[in-house]
C-alpha atoms as a PDB file:
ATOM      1  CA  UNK A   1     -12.491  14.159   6.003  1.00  0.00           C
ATOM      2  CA  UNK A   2     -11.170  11.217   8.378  1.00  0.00           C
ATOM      3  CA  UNK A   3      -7.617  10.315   6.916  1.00  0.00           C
ATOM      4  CA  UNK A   4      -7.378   6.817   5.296  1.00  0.00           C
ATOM      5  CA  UNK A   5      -5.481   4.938   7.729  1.00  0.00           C
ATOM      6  CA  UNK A   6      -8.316   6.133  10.742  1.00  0.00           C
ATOM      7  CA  UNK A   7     -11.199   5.199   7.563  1.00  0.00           C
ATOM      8  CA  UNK A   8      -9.980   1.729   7.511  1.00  0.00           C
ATOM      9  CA  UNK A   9      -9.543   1.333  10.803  1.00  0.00           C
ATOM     10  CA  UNK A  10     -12.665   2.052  11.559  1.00  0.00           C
ATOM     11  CA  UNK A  11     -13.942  -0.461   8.843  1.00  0.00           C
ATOM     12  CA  UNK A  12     -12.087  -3.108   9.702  1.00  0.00           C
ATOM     13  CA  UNK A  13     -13.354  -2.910  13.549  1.00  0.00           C
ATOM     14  CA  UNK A  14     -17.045  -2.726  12.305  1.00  0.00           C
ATOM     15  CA  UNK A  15     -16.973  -5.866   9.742  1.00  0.00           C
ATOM     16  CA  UNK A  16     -15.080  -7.972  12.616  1.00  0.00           C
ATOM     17  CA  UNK A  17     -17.609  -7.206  14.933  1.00  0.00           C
ATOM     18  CA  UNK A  18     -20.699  -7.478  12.726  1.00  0.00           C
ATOM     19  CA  UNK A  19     -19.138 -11.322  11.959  1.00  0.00           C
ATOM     20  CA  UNK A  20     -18.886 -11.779  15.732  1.00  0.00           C
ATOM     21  CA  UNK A  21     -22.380 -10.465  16.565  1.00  0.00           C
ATOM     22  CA  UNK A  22     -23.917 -12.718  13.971  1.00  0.00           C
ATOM     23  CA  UNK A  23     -22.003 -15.444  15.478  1.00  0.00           C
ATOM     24  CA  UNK A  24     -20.183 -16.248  12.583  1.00  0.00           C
ATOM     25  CA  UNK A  25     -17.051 -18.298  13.554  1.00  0.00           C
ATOM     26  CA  UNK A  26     -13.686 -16.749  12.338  1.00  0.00           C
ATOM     27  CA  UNK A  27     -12.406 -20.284  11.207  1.00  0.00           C
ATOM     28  CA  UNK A  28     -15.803 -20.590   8.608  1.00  0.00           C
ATOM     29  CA  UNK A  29     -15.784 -18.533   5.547  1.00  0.00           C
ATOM     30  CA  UNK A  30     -19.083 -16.143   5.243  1.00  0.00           C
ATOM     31  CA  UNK A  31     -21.657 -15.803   2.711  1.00  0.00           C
ATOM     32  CA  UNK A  32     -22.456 -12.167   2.684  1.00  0.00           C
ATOM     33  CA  UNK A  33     -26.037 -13.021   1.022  1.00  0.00           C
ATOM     34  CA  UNK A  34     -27.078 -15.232   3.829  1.00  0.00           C
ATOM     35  CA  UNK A  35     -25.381 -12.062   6.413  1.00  0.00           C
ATOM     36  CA  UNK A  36     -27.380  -9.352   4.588  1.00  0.00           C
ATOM     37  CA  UNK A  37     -30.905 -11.892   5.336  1.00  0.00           C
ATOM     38  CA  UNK A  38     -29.917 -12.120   8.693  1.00  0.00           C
ATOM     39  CA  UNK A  39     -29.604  -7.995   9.023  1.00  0.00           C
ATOM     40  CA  UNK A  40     -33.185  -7.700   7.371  1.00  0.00           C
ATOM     41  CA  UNK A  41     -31.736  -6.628   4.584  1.00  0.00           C
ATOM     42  CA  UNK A  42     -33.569  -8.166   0.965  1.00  0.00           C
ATOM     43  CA  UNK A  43     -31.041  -9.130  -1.478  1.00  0.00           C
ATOM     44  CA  UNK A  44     -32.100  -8.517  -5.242  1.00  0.00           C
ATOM     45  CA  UNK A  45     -30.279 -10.197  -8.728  1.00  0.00           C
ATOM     46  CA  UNK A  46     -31.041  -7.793 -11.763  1.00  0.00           C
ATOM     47  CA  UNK A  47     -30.134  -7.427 -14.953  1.00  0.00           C
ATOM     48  CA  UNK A  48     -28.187  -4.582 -14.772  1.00  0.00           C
ATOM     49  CA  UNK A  49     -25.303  -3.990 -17.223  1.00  0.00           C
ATOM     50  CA  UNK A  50     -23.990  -0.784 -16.189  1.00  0.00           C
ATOM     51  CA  UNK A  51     -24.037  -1.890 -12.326  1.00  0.00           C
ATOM     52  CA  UNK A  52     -22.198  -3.177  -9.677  1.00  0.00           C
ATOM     53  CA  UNK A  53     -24.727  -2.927  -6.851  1.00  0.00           C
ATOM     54  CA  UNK A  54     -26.943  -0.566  -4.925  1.00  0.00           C
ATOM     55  CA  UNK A  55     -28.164  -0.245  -1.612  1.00  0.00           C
ATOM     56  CA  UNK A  56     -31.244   1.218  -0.639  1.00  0.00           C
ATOM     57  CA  UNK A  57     -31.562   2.642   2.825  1.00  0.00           C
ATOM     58  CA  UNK A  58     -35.023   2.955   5.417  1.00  0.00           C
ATOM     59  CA  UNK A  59     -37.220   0.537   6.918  1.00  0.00           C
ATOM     60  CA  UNK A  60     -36.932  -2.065   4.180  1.00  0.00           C
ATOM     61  CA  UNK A  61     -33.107  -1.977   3.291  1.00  0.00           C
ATOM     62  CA  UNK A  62     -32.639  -3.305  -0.014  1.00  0.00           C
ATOM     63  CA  UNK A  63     -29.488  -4.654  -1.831  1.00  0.00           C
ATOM     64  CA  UNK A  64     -29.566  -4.587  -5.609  1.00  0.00           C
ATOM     65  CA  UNK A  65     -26.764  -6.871  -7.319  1.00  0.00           C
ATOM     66  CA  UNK A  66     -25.670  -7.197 -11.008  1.00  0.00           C
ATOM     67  CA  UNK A  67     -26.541 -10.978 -11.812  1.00  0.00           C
ATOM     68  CA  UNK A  68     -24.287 -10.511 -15.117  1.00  0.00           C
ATOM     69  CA  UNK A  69     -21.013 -10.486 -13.060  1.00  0.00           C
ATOM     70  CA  UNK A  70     -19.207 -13.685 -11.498  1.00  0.00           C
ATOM     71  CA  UNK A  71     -19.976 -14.640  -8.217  1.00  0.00           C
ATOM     72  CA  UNK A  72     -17.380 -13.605  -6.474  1.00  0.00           C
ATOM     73  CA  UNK A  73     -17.518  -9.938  -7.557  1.00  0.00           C
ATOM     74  CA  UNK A  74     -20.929 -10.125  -6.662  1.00  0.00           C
ATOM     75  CA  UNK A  75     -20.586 -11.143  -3.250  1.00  0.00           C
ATOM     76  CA  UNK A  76     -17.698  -8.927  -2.733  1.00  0.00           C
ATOM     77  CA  UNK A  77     -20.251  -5.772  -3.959  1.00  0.00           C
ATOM     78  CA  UNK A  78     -22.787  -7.547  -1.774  1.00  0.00           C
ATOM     79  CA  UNK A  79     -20.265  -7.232   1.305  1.00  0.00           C
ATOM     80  CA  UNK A  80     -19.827  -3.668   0.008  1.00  0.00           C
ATOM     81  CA  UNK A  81     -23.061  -2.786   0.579  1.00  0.00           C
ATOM     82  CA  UNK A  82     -23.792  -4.154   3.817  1.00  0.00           C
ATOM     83  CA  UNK A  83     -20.707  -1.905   5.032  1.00  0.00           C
ATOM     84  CA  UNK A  84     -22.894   1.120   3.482  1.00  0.00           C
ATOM     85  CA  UNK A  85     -25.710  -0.338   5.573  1.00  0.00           C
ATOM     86  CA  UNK A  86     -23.544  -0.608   8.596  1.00  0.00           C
ATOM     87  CA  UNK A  87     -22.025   3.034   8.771  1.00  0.00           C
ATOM     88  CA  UNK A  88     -25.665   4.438   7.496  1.00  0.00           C
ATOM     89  CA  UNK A  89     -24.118   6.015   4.357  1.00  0.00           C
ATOM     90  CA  UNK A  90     -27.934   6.350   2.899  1.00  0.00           C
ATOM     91  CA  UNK A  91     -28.642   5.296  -0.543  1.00  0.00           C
ATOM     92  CA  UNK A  92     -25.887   4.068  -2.774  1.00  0.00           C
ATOM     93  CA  UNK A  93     -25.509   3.216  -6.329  1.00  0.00           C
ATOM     94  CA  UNK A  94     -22.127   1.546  -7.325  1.00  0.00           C
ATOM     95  CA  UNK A  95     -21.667   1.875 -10.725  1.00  0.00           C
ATOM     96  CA  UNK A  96     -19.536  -0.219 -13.668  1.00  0.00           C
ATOM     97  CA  UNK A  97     -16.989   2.054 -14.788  1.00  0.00           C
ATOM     98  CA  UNK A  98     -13.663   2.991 -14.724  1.00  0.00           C
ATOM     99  CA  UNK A  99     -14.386   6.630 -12.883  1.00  0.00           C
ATOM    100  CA  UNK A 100     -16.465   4.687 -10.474  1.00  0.00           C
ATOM    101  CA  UNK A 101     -13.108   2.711  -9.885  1.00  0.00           C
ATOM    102  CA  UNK A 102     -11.099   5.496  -8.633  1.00  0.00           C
ATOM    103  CA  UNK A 103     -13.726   7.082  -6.823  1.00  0.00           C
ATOM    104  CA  UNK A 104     -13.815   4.367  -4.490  1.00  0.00           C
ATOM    105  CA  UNK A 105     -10.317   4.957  -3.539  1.00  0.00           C
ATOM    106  CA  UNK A 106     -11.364   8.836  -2.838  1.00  0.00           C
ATOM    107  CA  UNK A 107     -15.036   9.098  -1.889  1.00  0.00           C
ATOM    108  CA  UNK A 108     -14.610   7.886   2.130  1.00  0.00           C
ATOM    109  CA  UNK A 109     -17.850   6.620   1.861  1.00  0.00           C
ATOM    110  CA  UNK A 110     -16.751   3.883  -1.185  1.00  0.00           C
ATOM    111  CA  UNK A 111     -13.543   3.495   0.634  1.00  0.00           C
ATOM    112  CA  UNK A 112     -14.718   2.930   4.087  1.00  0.00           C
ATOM    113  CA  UNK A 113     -17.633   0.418   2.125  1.00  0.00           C
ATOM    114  CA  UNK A 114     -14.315  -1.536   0.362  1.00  0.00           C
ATOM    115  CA  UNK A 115     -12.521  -1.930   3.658  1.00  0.00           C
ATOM    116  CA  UNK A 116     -14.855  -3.405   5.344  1.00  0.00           C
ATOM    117  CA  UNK A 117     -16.401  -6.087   2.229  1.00  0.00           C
ATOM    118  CA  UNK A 118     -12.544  -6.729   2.227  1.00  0.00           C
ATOM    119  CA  UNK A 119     -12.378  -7.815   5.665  1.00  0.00           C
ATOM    120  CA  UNK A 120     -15.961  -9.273   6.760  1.00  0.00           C
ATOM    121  CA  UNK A 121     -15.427 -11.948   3.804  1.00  0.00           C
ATOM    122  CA  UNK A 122     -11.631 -12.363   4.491  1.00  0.00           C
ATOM    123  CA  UNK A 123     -10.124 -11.035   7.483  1.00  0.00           C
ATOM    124  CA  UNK A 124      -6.842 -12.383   8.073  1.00  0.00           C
ATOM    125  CA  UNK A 125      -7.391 -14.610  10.566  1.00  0.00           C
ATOM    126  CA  UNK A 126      -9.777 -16.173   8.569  1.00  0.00           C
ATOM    127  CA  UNK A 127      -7.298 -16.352   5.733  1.00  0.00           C
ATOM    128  CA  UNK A 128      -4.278 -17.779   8.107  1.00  0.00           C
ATOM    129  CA  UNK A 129      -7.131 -20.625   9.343  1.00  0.00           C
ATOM    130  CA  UNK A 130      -7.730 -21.502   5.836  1.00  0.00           C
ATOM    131  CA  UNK A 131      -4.114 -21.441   4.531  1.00  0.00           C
ATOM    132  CA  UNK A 132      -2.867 -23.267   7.331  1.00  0.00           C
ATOM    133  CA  UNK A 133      -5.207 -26.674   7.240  1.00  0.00           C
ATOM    134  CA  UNK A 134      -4.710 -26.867   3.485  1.00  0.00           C
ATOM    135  CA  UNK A 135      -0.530 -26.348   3.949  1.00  0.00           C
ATOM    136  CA  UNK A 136      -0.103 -23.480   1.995  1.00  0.00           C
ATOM    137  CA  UNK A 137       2.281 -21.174   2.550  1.00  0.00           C
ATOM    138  CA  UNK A 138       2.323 -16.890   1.975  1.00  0.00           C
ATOM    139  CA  UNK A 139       5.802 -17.059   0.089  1.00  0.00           C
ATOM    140  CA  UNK A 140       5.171 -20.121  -2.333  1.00  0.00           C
ATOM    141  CA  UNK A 141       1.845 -19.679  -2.905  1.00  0.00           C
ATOM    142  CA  UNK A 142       0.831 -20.886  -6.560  1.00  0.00           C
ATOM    143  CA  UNK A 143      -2.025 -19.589  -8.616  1.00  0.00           C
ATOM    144  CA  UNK A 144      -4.256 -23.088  -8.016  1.00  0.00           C
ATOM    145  CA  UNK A 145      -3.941 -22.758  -4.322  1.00  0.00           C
ATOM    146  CA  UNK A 146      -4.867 -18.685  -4.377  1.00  0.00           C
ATOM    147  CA  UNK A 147      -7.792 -19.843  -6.892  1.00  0.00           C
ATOM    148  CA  UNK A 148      -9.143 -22.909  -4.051  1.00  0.00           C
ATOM    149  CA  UNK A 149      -8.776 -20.542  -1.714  1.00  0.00           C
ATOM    150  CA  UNK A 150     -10.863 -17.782  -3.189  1.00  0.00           C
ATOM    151  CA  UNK A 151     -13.468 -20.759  -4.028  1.00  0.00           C
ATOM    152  CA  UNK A 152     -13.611 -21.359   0.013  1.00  0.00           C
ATOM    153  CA  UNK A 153     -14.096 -17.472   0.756  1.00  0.00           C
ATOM    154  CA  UNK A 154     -16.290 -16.977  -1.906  1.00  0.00           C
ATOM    155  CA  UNK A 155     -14.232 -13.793  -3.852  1.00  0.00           C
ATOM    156  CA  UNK A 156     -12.544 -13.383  -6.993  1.00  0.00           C
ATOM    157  CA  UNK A 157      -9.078 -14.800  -7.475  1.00  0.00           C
ATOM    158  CA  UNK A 158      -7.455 -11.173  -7.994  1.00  0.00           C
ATOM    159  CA  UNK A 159      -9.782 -10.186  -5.302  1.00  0.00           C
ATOM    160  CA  UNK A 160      -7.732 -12.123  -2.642  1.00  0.00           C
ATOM    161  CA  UNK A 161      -4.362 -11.452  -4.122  1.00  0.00           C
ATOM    162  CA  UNK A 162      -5.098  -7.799  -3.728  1.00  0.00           C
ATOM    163  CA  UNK A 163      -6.096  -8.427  -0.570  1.00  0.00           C
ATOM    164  CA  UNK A 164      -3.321 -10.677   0.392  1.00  0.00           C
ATOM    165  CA  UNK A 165      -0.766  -7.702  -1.172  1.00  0.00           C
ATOM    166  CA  UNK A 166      -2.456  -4.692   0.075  1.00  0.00           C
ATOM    167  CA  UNK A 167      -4.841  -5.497   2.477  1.00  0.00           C
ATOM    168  CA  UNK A 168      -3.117  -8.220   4.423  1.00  0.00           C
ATOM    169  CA  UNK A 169       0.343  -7.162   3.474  1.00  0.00           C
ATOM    170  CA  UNK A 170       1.276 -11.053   4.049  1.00  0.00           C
ATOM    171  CA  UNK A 171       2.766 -11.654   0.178  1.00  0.00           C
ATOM    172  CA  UNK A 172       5.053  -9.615  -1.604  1.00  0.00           C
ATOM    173  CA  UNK A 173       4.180  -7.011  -4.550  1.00  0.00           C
ATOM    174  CA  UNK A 174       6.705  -9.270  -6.648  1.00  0.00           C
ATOM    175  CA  UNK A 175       4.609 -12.535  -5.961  1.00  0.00           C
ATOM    176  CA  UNK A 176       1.579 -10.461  -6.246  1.00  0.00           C
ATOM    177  CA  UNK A 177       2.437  -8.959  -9.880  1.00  0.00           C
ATOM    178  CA  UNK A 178       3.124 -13.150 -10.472  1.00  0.00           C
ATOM    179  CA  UNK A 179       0.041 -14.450  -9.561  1.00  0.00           C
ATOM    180  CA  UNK A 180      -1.775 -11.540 -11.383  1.00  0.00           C
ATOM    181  CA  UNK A 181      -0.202 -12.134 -14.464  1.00  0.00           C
ATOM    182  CA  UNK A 182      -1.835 -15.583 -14.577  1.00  0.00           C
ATOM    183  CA  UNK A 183      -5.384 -15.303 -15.441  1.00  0.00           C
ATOM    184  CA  UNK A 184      -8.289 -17.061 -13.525  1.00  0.00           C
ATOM    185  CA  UNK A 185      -9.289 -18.823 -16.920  1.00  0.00           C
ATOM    186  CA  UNK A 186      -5.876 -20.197 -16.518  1.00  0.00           C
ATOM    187  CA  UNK A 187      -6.111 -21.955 -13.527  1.00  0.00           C
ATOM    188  CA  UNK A 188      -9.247 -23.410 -14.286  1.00  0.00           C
ATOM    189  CA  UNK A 189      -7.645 -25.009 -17.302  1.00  0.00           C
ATOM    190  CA  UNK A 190      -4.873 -26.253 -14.895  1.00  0.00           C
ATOM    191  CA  UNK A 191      -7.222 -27.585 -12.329  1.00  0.00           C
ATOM    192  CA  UNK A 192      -9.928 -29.399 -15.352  1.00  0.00           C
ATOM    193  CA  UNK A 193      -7.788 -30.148 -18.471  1.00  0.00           C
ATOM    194  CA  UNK A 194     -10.576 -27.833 -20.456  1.00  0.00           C
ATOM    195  CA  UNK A 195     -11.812 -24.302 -20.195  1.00  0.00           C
ATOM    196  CA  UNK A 196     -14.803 -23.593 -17.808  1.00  0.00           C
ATOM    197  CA  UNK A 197     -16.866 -19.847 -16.586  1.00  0.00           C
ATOM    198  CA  UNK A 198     -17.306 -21.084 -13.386  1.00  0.00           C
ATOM    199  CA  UNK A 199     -15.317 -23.669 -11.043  1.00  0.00           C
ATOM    200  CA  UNK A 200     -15.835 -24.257  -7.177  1.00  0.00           C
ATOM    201  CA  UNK A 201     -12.577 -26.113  -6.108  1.00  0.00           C
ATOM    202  CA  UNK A 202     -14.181 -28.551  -3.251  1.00  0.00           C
ATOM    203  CA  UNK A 203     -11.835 -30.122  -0.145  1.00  0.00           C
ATOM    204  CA  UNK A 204     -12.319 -32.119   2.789  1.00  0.00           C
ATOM    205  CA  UNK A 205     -11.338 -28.869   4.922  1.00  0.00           C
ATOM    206  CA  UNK A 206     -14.118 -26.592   2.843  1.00  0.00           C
ATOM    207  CA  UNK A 207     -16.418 -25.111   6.105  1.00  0.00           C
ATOM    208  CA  UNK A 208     -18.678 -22.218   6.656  1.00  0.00           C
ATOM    209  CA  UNK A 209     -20.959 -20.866   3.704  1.00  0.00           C
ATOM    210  CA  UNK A 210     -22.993 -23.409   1.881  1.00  0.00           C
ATOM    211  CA  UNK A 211     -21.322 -23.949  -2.277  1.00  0.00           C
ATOM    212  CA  UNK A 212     -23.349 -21.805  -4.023  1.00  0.00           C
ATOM    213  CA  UNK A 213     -23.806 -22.894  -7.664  1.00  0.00           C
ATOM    214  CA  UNK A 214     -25.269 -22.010 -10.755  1.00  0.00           C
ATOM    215  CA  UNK A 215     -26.541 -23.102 -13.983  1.00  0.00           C
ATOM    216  CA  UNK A 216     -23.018 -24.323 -15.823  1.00  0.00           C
ATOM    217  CA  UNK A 217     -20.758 -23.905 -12.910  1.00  0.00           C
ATOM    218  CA  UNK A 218     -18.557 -26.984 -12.272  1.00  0.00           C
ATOM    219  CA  UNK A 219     -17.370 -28.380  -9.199  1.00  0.00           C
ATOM    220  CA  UNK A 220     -14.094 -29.943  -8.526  1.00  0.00           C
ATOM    221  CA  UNK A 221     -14.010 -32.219  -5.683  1.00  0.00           C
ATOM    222  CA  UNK A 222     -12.009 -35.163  -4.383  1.00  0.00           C
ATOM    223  CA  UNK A 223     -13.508 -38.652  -4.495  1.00  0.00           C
ATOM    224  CA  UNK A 224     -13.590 -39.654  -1.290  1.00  0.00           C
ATOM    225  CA  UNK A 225     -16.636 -36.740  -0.860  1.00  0.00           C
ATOM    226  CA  UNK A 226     -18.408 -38.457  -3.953  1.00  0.00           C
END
């Protein structure tokens, strides 16, 4: 077994290049669903409780993807999966669980597949691009810019922080265990006055992937792009 470090290496190189050979601009953020169409690969929303996602391997790749999680878990699984696509890691079904959990961090196969979700939907130029036209800054970022930000790349607000901590390592594990400790429900109720499931925060600087809502979600948006 490949050690860690050489695993995501080797991740990291394939999701960059996949964005560059789809000609997916590093400046844009990415909509892994739209990605996995242009690959051939059929993307499926089922009512699975007990699952995360699966991919299905031959001449028809497949992607199977819980429609009872939020968005931006899904399209982080769906990311996920096109990395099990792209190192031809055969058949794979991700299950919801806490065992499943850690054997991503052991099984290379679920480790190289998180690496590389991790950095075809945020890689950190991509990140810098976004934080720098919006003003933000790594060391006082606050939990409604980390939440807009997520909206823009299309992942879960934790998701990036983790990312941003670990991934990235561009924010401390101090300001990471800060923003974690606020939850995403939270922030919506910052950004809306009320509680809301779903909220896409919307700005002039928003490019890339088209806003992909649902039934209930809410949009937040200035009024100048009324």
């Amino acid at each position: 077994m490949q050690n860690k470090k050489t695993l995501a290496s080797n991740a990291i190189t394939s999701a960059l290049k996949l964005r560059l050979q789809l000609g997916h601009p590093f400046e844009e953020s990415i909509s892994p669903l739209d990605a996995a169409e242009r690959l051939g690969i059929e993307v499926r929303l089922v009512d699975f409780p007990s699952m995360e996602g699966m991919y299905v391997a031959g001449a028809n790749p497949q992607i199977f993807l819980s429609s009872l999680r939020p968005q931006g878990r899904r399209n982080f699984t769906c990311a996920h999966e096109i990395g099990h696509h792209a190192f031809g890691h055969g058949e794979q079904f991700d299950e919801m669980n806490s065992d499943r959990s850690k054997q991503r961090k052991i099984d290379p196969k679920e480790f190289t597949a998180n690496c590389f979700a991790a950095f075809f939907l945020m890689p950190k130029v991509t990140v810098e691009i976004g934080m720098n036209v919006r003003g933000f800054k790594y060391q006082t970022l606050t939990p409604k810019q980390i939440y807009a930000l997520a909206s823009w790349l299309g992942v879960g607000y934790r998701t990036l922080v983790n990312h941003m901590e670990k991934g990235l390592g561009t924010i401390s594990s101090i300001l990471a265990n800060e923003l974690k400790d606020v939850q995403p429900a939270q922030v919506r109720e910052q950004f809306l006055g009320h509680s809301s499931q779903q909220l896409h925060v919307i700005d002039k600087h928003w490019i890339g992937r088209a806003i992909d809502c649902e039934v209930g979600d809410q949009l937040l948006m200035p009024a100048e792009m009324l």
